[in-house]
N, C-alpha and C. Protein backbone atom coordinates (compact mmCIF):
# COMPACT_ATOMS: atom_id res chain seq x y z
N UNK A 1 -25.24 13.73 -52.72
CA UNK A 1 -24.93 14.88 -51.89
C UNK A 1 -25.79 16.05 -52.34
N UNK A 2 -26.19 16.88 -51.29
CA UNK A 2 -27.41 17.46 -51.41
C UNK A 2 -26.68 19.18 -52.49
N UNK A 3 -27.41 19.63 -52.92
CA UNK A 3 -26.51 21.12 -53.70
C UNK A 3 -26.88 22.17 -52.42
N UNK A 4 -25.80 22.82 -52.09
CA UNK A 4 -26.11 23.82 -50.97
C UNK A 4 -24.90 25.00 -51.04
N UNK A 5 -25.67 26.02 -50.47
CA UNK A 5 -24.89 27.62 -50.99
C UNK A 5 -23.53 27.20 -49.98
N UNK A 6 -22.26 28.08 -50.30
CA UNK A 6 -21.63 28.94 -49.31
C UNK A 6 -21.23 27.94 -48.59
N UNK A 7 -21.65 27.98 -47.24
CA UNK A 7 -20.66 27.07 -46.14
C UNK A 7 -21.66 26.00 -45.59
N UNK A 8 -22.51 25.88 -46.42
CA UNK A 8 -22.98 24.65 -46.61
C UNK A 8 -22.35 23.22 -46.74
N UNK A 9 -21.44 23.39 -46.73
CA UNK A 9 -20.69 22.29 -47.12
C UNK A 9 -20.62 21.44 -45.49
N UNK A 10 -19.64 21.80 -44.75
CA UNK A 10 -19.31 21.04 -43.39
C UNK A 10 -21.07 20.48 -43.27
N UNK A 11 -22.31 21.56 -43.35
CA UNK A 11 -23.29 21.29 -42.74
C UNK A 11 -23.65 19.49 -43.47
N UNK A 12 -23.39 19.49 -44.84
CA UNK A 12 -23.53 18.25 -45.69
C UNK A 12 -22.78 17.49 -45.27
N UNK A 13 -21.37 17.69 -44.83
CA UNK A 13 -20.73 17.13 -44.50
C UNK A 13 -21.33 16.07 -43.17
N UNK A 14 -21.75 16.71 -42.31
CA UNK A 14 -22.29 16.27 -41.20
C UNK A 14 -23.44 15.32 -41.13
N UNK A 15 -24.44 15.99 -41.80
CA UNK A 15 -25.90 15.35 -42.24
C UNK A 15 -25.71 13.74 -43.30
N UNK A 16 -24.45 13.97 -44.05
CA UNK A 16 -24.14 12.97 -44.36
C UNK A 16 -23.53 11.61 -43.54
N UNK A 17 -22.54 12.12 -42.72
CA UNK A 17 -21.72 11.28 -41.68
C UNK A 17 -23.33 10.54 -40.56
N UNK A 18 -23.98 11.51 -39.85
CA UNK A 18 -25.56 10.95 -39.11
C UNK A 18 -26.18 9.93 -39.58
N UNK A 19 -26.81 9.77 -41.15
CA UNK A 19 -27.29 9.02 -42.19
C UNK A 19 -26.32 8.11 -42.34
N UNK A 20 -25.06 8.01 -42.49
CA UNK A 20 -24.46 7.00 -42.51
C UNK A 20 -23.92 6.91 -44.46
N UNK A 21 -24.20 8.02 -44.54
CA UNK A 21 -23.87 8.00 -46.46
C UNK A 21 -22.14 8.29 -46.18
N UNK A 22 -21.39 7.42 -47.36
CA UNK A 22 -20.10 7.50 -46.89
C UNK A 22 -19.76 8.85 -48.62
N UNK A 23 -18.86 8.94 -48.07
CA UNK A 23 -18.38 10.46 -48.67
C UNK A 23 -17.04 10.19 -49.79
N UNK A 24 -16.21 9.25 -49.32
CA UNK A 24 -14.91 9.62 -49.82
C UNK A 24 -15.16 8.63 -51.32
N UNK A 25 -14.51 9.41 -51.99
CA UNK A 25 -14.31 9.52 -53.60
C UNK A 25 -15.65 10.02 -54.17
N UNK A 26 -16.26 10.67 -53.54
CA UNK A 26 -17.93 11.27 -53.97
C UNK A 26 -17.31 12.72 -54.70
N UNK A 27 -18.40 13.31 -55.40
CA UNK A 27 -17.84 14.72 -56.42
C UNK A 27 -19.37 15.67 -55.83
N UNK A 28 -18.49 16.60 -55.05
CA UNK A 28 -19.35 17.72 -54.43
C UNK A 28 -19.99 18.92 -55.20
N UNK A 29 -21.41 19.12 -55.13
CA UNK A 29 -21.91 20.15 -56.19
C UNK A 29 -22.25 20.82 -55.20
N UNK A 30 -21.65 22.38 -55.31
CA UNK A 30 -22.36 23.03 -55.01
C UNK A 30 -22.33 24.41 -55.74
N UNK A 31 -23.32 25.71 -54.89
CA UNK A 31 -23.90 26.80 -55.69
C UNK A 31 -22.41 27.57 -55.75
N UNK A 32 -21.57 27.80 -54.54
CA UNK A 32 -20.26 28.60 -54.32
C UNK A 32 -19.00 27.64 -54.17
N UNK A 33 -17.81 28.23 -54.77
CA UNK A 33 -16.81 27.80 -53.90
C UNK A 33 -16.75 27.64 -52.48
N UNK A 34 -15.93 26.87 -52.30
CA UNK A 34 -15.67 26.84 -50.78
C UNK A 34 -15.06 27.62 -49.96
N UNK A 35 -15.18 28.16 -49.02
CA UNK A 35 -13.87 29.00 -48.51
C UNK A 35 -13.01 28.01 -47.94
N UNK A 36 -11.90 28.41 -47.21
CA UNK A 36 -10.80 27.36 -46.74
C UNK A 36 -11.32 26.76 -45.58
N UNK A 37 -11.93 26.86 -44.83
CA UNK A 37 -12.67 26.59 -43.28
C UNK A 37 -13.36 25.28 -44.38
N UNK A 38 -13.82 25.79 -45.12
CA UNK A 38 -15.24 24.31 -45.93
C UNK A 38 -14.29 23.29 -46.69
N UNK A 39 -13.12 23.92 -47.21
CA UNK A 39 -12.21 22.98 -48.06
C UNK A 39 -11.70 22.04 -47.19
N UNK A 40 -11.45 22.62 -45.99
CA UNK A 40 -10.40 21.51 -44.98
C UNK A 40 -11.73 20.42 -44.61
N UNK A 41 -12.74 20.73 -44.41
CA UNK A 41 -14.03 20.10 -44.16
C UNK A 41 -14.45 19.01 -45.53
N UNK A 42 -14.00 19.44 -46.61
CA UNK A 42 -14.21 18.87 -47.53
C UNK A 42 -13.17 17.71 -48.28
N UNK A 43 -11.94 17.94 -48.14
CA UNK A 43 -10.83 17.28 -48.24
C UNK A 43 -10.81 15.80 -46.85
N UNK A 44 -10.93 16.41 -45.89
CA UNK A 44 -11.05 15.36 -45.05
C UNK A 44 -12.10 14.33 -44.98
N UNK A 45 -12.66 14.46 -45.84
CA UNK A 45 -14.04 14.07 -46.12
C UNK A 45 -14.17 12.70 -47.52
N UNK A 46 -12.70 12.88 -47.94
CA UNK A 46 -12.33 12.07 -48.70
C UNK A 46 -13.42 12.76 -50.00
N UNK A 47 -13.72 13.41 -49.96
CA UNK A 47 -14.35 14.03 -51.63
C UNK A 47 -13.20 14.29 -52.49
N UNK A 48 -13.18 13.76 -53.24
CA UNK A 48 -12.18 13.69 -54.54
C UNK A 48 -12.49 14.70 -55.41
N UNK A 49 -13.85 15.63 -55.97
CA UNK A 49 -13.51 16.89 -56.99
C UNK A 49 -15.06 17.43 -56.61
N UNK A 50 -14.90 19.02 -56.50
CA UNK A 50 -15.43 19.77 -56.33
C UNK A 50 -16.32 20.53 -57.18
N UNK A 51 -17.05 20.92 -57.93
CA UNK A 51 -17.80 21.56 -58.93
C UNK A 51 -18.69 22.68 -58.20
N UNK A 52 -18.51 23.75 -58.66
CA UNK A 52 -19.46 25.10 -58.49
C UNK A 52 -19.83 25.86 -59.64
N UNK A 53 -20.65 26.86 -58.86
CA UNK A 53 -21.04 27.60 -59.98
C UNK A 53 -20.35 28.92 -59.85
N UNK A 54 -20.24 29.82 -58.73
CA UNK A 54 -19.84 31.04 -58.31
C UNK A 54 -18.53 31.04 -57.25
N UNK A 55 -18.13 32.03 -57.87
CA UNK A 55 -16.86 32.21 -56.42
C UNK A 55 -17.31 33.08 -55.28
N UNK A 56 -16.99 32.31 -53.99
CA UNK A 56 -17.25 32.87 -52.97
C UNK A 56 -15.84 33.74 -52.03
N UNK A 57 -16.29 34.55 -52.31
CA UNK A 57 -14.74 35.17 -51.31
C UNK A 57 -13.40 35.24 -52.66
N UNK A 58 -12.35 35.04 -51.58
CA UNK A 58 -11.12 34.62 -52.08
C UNK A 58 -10.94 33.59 -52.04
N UNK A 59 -9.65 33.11 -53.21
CA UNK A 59 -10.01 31.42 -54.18
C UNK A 59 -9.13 30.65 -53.20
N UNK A 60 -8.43 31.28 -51.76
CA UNK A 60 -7.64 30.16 -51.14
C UNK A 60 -8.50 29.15 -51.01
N UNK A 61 -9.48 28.58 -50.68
CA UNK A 61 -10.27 27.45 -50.10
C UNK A 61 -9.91 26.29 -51.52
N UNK A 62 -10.50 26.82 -53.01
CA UNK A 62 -9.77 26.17 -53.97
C UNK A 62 -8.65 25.97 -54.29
N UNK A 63 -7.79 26.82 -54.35
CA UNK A 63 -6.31 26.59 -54.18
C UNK A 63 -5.87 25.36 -53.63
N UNK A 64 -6.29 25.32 -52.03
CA UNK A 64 -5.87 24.64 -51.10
C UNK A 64 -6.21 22.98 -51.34
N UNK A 65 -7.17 23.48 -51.69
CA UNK A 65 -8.26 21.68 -52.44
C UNK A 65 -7.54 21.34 -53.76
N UNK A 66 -6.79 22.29 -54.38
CA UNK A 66 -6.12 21.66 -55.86
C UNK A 66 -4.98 21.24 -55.23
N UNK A 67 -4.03 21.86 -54.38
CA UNK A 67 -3.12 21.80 -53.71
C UNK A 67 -3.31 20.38 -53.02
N UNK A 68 -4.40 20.47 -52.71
CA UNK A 68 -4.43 18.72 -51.53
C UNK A 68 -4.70 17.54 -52.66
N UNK A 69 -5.10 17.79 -53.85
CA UNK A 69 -5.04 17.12 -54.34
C UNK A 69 -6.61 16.70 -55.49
N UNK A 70 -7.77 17.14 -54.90
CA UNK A 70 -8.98 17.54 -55.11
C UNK A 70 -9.14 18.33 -56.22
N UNK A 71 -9.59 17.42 -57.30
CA UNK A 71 -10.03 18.55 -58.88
C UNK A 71 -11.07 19.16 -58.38
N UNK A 72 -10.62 20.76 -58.93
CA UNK A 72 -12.03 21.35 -58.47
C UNK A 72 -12.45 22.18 -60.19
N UNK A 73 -13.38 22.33 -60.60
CA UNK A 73 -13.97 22.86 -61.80
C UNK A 73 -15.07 23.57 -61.48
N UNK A 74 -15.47 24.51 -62.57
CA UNK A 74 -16.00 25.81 -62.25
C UNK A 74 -17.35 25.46 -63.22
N UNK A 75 -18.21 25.56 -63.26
CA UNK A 75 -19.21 25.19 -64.15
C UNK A 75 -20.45 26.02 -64.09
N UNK A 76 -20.65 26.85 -65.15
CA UNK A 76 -21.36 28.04 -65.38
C UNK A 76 -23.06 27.44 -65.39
N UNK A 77 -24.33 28.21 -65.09
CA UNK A 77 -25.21 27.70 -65.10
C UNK A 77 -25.98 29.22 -66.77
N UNK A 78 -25.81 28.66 -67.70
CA UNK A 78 -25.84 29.97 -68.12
C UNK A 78 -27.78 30.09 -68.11
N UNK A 79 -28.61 31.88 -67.82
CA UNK A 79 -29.88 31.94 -67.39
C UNK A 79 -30.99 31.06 -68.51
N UNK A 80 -30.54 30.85 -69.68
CA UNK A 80 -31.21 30.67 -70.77
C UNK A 80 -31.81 28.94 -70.59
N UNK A 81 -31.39 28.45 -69.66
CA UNK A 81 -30.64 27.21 -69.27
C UNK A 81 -31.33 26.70 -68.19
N UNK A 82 -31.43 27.40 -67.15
CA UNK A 82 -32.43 27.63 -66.03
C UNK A 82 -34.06 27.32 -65.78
């Protein structure tokens, strides 16, 4: 799964489903949290745990994904590193 900002996600979501790459129990990287619009996109998607680097917005979209069941973890990119 490709790494993509923000609400990138459904778009992966999609580009993945076309290609025919199957999704569920896969672990999603991307640059932001999800907002809740991308979590419901992402949960249905059978992705089992989430990893970012930055929070985007407000944390309902994660919430909602810990709530559904979806580990989500926060994972710092520190610059030194880069």
């Amino acid at each position: 799964m490709p790494i993509v900002p923000g609400r990138g996600q459904p778009k992966a979501q999609e580009a993945s489903g076309v290609k025919g790459i199957a999704t569920g129990g896969a672990t999603l990287y991307v640059t932001h949290s999800p907002c809740l619009d991308c979590a419901s996109v992402v949960q249905a998607a059978g992705i089992v745990r989430v990893v970012y680097d930055q929070t985007y917005g407000p944390p309902t979209g994660v919430l909602w994904l810990m709530n559904a069941g979806v580990k989500v973890q926060r994972f710092s990119i520190r610059k030194e590193d880069a």
